[in-house]
Each structure stands twice: as C-alpha cells, then as structure tokens.
N, C-alpha and C. Protein backbone atom coordinates (compact mmCIF):
# COMPACT_ATOMS: atom_id res chain seq x y z
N UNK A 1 83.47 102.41 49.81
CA UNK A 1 84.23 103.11 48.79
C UNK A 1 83.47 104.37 48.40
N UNK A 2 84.09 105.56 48.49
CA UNK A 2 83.51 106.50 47.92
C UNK A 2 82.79 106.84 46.61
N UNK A 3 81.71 107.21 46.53
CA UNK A 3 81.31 107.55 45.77
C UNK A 3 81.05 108.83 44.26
N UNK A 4 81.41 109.71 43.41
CA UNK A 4 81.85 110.52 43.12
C UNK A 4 80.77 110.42 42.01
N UNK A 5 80.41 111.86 41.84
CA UNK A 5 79.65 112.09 40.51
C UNK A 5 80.35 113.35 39.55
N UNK A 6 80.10 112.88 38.45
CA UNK A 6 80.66 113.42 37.20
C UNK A 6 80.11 113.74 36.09
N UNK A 7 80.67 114.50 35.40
CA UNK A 7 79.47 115.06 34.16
C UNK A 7 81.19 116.18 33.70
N UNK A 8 80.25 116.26 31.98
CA UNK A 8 81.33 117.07 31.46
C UNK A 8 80.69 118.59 31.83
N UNK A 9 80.72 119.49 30.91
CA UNK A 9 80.94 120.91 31.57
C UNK A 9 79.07 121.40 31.71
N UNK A 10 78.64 120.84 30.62
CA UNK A 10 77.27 121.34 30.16
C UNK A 10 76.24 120.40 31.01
N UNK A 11 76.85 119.28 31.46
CA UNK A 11 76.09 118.46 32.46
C UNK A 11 75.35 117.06 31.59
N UNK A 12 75.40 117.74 30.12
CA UNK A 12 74.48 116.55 29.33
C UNK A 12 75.22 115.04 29.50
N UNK A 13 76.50 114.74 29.51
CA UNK A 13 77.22 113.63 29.92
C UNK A 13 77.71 113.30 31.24
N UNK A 14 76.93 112.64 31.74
CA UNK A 14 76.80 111.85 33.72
C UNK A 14 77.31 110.98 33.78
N UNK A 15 78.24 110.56 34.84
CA UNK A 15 77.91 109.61 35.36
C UNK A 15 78.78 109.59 36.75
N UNK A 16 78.70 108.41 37.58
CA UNK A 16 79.45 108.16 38.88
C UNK A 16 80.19 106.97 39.15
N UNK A 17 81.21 106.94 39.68
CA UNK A 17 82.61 106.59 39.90
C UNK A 17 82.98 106.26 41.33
N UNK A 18 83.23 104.96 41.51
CA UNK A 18 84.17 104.50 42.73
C UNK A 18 85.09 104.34 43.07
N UNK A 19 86.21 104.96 43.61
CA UNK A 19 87.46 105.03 43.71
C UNK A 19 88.08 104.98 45.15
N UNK A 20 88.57 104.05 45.40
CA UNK A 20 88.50 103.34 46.64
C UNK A 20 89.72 104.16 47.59
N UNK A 21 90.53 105.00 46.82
CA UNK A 21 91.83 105.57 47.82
C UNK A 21 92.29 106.87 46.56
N UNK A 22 91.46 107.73 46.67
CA UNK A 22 91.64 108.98 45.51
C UNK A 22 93.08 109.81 46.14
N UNK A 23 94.29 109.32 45.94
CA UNK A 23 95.34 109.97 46.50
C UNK A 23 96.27 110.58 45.62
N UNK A 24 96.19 110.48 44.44
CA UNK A 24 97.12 110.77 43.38
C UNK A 24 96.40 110.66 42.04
N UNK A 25 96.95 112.00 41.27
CA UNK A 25 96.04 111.24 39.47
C UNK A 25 97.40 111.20 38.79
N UNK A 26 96.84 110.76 38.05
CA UNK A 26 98.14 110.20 36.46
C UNK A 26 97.49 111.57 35.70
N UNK A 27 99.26 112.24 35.56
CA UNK A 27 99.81 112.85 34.74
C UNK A 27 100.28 113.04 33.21
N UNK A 28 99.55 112.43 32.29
CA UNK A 28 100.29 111.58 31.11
C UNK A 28 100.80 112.70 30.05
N UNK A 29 101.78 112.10 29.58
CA UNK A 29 102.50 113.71 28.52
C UNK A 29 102.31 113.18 26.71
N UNK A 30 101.23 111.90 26.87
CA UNK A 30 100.71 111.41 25.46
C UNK A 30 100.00 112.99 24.94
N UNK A 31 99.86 113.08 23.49
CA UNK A 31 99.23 113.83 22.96
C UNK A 31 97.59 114.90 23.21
N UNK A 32 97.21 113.33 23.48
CA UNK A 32 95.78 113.76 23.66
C UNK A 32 95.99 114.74 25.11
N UNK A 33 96.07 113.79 25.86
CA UNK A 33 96.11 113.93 27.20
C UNK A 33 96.51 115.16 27.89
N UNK A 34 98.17 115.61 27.60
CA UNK A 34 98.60 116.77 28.00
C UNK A 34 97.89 118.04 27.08
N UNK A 35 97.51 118.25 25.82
CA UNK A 35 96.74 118.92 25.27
C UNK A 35 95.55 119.09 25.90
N UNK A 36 94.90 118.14 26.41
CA UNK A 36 93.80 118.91 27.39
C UNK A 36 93.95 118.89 28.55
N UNK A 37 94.94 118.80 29.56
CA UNK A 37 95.48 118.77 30.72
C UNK A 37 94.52 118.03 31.87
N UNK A 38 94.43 116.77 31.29
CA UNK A 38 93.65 115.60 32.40
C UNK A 38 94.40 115.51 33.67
N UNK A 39 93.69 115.64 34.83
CA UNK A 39 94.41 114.45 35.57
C UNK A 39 93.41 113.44 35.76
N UNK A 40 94.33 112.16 35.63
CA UNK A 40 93.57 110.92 35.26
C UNK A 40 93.80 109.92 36.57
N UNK A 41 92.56 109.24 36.71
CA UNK A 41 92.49 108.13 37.43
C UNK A 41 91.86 106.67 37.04
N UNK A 42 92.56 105.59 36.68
CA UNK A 42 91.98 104.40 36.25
C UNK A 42 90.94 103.83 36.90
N UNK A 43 90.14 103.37 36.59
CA UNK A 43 89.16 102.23 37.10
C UNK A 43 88.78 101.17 36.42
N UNK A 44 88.45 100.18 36.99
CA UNK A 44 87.75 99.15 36.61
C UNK A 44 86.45 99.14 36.60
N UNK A 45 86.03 98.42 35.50
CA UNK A 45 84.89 98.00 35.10
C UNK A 45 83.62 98.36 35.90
N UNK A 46 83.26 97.55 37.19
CA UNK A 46 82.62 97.63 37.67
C UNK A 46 82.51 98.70 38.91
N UNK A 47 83.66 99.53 38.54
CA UNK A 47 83.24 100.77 39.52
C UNK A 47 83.26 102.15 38.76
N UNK A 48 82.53 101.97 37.86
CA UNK A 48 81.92 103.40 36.87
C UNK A 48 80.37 103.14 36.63
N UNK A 49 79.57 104.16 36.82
CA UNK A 49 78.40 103.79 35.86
C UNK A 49 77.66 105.12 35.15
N UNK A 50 77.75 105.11 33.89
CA UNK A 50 77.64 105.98 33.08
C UNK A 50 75.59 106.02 33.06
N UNK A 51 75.73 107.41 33.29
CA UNK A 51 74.40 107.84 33.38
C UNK A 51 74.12 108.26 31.98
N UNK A 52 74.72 108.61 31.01
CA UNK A 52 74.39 109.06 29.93
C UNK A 52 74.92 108.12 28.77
N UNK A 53 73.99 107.38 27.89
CA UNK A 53 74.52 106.29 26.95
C UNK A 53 75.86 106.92 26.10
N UNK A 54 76.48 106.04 25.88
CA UNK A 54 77.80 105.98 25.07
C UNK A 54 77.20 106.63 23.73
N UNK A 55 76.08 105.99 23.08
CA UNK A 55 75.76 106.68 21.66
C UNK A 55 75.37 108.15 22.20
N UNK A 56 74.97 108.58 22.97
CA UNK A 56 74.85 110.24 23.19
C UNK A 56 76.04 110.95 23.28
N UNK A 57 77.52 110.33 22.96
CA UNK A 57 78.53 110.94 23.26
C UNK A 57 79.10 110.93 21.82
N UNK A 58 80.42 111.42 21.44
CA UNK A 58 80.99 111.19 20.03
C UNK A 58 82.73 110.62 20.47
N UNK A 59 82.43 109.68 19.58
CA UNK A 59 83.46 109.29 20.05
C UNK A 59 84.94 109.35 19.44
N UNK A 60 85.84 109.66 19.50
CA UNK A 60 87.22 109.84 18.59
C UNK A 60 88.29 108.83 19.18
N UNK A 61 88.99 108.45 17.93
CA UNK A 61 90.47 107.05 17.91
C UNK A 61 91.10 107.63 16.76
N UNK A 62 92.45 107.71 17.30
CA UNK A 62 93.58 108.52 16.10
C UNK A 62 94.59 107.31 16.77
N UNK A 63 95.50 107.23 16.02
CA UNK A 63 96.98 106.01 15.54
C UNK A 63 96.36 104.87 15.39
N UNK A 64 96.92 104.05 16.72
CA UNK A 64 96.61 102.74 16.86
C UNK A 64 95.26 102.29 16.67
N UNK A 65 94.00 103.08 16.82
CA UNK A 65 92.50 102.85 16.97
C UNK A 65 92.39 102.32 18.41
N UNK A 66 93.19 101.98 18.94
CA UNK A 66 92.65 101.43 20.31
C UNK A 66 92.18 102.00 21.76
N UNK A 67 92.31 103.41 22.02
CA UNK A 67 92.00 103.65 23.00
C UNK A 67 91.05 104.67 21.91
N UNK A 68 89.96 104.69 23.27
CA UNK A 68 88.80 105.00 23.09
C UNK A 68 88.40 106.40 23.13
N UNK A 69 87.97 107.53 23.19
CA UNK A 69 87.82 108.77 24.05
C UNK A 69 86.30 109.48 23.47
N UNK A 70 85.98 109.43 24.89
CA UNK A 70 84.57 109.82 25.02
C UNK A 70 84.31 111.31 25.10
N UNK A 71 83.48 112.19 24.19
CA UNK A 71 83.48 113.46 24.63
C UNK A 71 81.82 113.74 24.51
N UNK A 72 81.40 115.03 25.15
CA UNK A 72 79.98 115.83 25.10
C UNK A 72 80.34 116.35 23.37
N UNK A 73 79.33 116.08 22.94
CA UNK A 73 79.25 116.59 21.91
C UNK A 73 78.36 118.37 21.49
N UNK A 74 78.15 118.48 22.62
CA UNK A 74 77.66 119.94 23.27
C UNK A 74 78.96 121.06 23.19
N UNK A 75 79.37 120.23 24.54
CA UNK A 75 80.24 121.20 25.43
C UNK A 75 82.14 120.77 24.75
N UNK A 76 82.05 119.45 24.41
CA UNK A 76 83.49 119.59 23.91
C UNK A 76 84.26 118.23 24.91
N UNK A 77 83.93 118.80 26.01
CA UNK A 77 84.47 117.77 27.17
C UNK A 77 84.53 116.52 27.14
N UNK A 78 85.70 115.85 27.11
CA UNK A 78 85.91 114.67 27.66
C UNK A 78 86.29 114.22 28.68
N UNK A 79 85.30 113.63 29.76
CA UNK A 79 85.09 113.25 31.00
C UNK A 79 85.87 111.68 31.33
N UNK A 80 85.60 110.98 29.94
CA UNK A 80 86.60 109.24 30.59
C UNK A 80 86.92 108.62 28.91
N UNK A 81 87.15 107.79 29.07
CA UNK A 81 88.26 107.18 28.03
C UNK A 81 88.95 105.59 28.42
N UNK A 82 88.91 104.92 27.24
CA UNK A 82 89.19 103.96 27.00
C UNK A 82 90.78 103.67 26.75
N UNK A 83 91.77 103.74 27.82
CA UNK A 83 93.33 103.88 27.24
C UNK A 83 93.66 102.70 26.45
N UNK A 84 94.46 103.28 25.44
CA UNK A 84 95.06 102.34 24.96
C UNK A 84 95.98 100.85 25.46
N UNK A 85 96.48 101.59 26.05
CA UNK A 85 97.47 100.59 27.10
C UNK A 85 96.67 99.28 28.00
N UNK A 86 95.59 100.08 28.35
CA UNK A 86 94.42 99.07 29.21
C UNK A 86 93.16 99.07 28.78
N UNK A 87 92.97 98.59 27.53
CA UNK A 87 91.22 99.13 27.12
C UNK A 87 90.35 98.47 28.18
N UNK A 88 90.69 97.62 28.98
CA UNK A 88 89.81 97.32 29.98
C UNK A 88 89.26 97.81 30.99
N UNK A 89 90.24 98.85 31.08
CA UNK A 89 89.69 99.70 32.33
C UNK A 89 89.46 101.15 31.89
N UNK A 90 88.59 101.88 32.71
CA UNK A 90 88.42 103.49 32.09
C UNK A 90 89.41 104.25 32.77
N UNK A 91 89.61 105.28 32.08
CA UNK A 91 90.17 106.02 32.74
C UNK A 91 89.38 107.85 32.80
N UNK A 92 89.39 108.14 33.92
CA UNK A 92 88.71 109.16 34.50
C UNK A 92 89.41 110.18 34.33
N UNK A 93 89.01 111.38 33.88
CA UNK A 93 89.48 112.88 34.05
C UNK A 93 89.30 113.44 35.30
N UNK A 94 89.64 113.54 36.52
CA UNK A 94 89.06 113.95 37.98
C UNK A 94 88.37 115.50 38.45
N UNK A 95 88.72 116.02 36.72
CA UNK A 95 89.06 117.30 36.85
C UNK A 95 87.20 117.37 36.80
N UNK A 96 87.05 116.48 36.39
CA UNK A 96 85.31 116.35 35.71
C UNK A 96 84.16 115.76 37.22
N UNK A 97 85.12 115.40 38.04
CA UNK A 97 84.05 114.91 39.57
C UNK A 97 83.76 116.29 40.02
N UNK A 98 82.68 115.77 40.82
CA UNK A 98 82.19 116.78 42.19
C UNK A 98 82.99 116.93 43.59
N UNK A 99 83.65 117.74 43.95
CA UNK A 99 84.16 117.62 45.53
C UNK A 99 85.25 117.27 45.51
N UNK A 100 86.27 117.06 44.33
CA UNK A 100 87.22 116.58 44.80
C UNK A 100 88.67 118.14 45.08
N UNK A 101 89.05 117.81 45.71
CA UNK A 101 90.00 118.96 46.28
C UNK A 101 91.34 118.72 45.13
N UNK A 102 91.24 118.74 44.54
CA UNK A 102 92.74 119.32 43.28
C UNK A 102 94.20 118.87 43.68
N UNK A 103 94.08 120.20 44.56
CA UNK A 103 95.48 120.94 45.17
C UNK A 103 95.75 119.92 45.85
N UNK A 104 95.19 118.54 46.47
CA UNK A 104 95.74 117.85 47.93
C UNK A 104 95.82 116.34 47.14
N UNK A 105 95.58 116.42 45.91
CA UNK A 105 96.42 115.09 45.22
C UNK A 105 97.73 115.20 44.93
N UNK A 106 98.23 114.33 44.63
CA UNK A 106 100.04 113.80 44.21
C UNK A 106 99.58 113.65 42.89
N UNK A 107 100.64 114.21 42.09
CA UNK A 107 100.06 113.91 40.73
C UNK A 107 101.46 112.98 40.36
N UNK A 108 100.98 112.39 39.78
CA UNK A 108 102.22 111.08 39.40
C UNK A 108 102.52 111.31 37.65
N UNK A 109 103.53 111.64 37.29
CA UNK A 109 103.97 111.63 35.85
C UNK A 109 104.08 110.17 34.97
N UNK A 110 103.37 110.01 34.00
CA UNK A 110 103.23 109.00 33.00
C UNK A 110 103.78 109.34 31.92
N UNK A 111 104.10 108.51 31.37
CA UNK A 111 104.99 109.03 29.95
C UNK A 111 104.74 107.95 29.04
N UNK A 112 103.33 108.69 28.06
CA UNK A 112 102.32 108.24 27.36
C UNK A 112 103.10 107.96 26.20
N UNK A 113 103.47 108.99 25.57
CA UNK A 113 104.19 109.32 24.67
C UNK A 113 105.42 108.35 24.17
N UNK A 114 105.35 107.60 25.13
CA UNK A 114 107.11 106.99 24.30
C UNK A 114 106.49 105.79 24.47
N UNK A 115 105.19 105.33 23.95
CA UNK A 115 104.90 104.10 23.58
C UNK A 115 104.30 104.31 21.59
N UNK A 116 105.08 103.67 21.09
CA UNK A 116 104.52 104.28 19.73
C UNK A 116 103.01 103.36 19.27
C-alpha cells in the first residue's frame, strides 16, 4: 500500500498516510469543508500516523461537537479531521500529501450539508 507524507503548509504539522487505491477524493458541500475546498479521503485507524502530537495542533467543533478538526496553529491549515458521520475514521485533505497528481483523481460529490 502506498505510502504518502503530509504536513500542513508551514510543515510544523506531519504526518503519513496509507491509502491503498487513491482514485477519487470526496467532495463535501458541508460548511466547513467547501469553505476551505478539501478534497477528502477517509481512512482508518491504523493507516495514518501522525508525526506531530494532537496537543501541538488546535483543535475546533461547532454544532453537533462531534467531528473533530485538526489545524496548524502557525499556518492555519487543516490537514485531517475527525468526521462527524464516522468519528472513527480520519479523514484526509489530499490537497495536504506529497506527489499526489490532483488533476487525475475523480472527485466524487458528498452532500455534507443535508445532515443536520
């Protein structure tokens, strides 16, 4: 499974990511999300590992409290996140890896937003 490294803009927040078939990211038109124009890819648990501790990051929860979102408290960037929908799994900004080619994903539309 490929391997991928990540960091927000300033570099102070690391880490690397396994993503076994990177063919498409999620599109989501929730608040947060389309406001900073993620494309997102889920993972599980055991295929993330954060190089930079969670307390070195700041963390923000608006409505429900349940999804999570991790940002550099430097640079602004938020690199992954705790969705609401699945707090079990992270979800990745791709925009935030090394090497990945953009233009040659499928971006798949989610529609964040019409879950209240």
């Amino acid at each position: 499974m490929p391997l991928y490294q990540g960091s927000c803009h300033c570099g102070r927040n690391r880490f690397e990511v396994q993503i076994a078939d990177l063919q498409h990211v999620r599109v989501c038109d929730c608040s947060i999300c389309a406001k900073r124009g993620a494309l997102n890819v889920r993972v599980e648990e055991k295929d993330i590992r954060l190089l930079t501790s969670l307390d070195e990051l700041t963390l923000y929860q608006f409505h429900t409290m349940t999804a999570k979102d991790y940002f550099c408290p430097t640079c602004g960037i938020l690199p992954f996140r705790r969705p609401r929908t699945a707090p079990e799994l992270w979800t990745v900004n791709v925009r935030c890896l090394e090497g990945v080619d953009l233009d040659a994903l499928q971006r798949v539309n989610v529609y964040g937003k019409q879950y209240p």
